[in-house]
Protein backbone atom coordinates (compact mmCIF):
# COMPACT_ATOMS: atom_id res chain seq x y z
CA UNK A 1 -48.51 12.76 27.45
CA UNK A 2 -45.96 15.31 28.82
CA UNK A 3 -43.71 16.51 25.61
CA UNK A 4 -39.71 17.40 25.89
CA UNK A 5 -37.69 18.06 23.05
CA UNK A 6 -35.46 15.76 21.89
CA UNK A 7 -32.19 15.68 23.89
CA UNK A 8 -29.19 14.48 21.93
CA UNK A 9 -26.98 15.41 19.17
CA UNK A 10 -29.75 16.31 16.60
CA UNK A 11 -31.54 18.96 19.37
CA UNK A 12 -29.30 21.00 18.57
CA UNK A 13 -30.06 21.76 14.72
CA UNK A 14 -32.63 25.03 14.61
CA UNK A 15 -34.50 23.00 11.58
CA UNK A 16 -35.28 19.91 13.91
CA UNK A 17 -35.92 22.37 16.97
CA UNK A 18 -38.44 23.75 14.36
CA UNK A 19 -40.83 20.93 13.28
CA UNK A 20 -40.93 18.81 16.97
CA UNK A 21 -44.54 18.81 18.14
CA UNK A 22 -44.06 20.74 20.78
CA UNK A 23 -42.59 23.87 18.89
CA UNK A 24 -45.02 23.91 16.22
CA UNK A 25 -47.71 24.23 19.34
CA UNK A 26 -45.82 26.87 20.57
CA UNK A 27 -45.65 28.86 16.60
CA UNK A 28 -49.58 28.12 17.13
CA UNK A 29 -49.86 29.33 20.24
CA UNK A 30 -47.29 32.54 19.72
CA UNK A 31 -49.41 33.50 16.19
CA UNK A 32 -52.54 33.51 17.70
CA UNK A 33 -51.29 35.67 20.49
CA UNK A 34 -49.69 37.96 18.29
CA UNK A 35 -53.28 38.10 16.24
CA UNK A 36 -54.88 39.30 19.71
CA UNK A 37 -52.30 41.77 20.26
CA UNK A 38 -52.79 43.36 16.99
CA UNK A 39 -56.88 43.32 17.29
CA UNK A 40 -57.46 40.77 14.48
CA UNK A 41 -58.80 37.42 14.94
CA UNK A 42 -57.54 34.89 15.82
CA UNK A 43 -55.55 32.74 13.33
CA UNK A 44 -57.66 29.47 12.09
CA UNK A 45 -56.25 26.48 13.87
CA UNK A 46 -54.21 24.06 11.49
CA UNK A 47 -56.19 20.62 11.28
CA UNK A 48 -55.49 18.28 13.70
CA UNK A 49 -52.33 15.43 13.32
CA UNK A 50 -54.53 12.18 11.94
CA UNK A 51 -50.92 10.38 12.96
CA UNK A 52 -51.33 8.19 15.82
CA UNK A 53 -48.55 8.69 18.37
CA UNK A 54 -47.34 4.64 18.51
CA UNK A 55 -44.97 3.57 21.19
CA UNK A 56 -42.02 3.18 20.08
CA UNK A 57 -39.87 2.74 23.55
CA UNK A 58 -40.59 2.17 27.10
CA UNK A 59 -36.95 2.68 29.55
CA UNK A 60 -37.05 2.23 32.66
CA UNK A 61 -33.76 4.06 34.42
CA UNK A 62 -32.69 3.70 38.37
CA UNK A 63 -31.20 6.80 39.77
CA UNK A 64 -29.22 6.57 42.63
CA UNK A 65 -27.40 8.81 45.51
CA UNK A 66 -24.09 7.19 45.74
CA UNK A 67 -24.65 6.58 49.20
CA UNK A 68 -28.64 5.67 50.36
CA UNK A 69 -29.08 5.82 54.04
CA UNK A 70 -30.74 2.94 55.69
CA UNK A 71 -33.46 3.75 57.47
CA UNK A 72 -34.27 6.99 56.25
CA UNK A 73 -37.51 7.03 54.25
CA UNK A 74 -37.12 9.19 51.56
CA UNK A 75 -37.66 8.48 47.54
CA UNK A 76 -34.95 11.09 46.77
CA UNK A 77 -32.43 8.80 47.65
CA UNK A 78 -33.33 6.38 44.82
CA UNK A 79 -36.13 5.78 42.54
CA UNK A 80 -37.19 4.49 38.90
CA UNK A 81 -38.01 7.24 36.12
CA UNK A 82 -39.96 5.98 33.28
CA UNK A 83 -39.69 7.51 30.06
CA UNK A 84 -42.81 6.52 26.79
CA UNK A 85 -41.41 7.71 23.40
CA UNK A 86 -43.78 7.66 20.28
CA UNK A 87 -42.78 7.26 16.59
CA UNK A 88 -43.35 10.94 16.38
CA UNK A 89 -41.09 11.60 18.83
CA UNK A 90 -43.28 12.98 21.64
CA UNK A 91 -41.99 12.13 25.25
CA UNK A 92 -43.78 11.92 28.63
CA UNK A 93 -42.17 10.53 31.64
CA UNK A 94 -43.13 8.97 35.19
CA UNK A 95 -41.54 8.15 38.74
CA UNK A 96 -42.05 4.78 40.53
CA UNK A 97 -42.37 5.14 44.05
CA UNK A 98 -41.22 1.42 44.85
CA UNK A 99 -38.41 -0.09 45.03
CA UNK A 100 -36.28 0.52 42.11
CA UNK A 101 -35.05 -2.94 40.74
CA UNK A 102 -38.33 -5.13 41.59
CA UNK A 103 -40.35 -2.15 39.38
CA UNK A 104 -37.58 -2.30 36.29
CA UNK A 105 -37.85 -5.70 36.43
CA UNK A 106 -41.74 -5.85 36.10
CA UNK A 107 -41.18 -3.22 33.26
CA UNK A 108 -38.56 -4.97 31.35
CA UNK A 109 -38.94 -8.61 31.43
CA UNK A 110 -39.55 -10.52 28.30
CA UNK A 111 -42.47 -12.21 27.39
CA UNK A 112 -41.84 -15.66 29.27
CA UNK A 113 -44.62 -18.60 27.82
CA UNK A 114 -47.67 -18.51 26.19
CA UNK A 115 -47.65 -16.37 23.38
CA UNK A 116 -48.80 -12.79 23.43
CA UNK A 117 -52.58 -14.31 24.76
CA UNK A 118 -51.76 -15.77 28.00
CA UNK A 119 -48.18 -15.41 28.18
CA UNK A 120 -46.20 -13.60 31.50
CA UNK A 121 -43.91 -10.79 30.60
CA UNK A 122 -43.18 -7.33 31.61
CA UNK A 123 -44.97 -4.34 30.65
CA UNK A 124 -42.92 -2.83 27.84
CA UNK A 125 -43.51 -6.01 25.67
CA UNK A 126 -47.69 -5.18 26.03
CA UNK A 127 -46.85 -1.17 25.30
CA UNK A 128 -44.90 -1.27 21.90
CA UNK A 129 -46.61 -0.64 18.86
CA UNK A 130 -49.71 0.30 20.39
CA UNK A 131 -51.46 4.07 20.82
CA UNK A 132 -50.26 6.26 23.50
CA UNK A 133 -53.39 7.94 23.74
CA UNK A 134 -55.53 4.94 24.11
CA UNK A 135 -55.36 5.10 28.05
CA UNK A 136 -57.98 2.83 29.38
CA UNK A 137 -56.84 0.47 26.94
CA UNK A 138 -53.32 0.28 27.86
CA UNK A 139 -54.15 0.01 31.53
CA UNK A 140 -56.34 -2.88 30.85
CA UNK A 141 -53.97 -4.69 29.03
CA UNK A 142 -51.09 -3.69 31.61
CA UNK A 143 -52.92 -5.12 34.34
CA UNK A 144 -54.15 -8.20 32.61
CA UNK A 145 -50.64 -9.03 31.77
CA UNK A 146 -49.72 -9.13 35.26
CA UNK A 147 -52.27 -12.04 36.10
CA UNK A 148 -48.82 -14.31 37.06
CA UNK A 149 -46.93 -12.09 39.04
CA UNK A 150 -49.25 -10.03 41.01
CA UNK A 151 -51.81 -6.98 40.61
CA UNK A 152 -50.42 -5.40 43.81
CA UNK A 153 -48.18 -3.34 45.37
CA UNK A 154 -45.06 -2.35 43.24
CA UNK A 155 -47.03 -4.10 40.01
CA UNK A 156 -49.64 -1.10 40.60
CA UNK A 157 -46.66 1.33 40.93
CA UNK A 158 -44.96 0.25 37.68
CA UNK A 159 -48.37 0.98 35.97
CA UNK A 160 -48.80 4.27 37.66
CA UNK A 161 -45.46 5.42 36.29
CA UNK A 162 -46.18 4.29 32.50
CA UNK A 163 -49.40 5.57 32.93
CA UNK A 164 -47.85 9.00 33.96
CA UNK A 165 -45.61 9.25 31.35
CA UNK A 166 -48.66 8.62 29.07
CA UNK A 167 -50.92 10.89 30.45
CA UNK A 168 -49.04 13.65 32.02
């Protein structure tokens, strides 16, 4: 999963800047570095997290030129960004390269009939709650829950921009 600080209000507080994932990587990676410098070994590695990074949010945004030219064939002039948030507040994020409003809509619908066995519903409703590093998992149950409306085209590019967010 691709990590970004937070963006909003509290990214701007040095104490929250501080204790993100992503900076205490960084302290890792910057005292180990400084250890070389100096000739000494290397620091011991602090024990891996035992949390498991749960999805917490799934958005899928359209962004837009003002003005998209017919005709002209070119994914800059609109396209869907997905972005995965875990509890822990790691984020990775993805591009659709479909059509913008068919692959939100296979992202956000609600579940529709059937429970959470059989029933038809987008793919944030199967991603919530579960582990964002359970990969293989998450594509199987993406693409299962697409058995009503289609394993194809811009179903398969949905999944490939969750799945980038997750893995990236």
């Amino acid at each position: 999963m691709r990590v970004s600080a937070s963006v909003g209000p509290q990214s701007t507080h040095h104490h929250h800047m501080a204790t993100t994932p992503r900076a205490r990587g960084y302290r890792r990676l910057a005292a180990t570095a400084a250890h070389l410098r100096l000739g000494l070994p290397a620091a011991p590695a602090a024990a891996p997290s035992r949390a498991t990074p749960v999805i917490k949010e799934v958005v899928a945004q359209i962004l837009r030129l003002p003005d998209v030219e017919e005709g002209k064939g070119d994914s800059g002039q609109d396209t869907l960004v997905v972005r995965v948030t875990t509890e822990c507040g790691i984020t990775g994020f993805g591009e659709v390269e479909a059509q913008p409003e068919i692959a939100k809509a296979i992202i956000d619908a609600p579940r529709s009939f059937g429970g959470k066995k059989i029933g038809a519903g987008g793919l944030r409703v199967e991603l919530i709650g579960e582990n964002a590093l359970d990969h293989e998992r998450l594509w199987n149950r993406m693409y299962d829950a697409t058995s009503f409306f289609g394993r194809h085209a811009v179903v398969i590019q949905a999944m490939a921009g969750i799945d980038m967010a997750l893995c990236a």
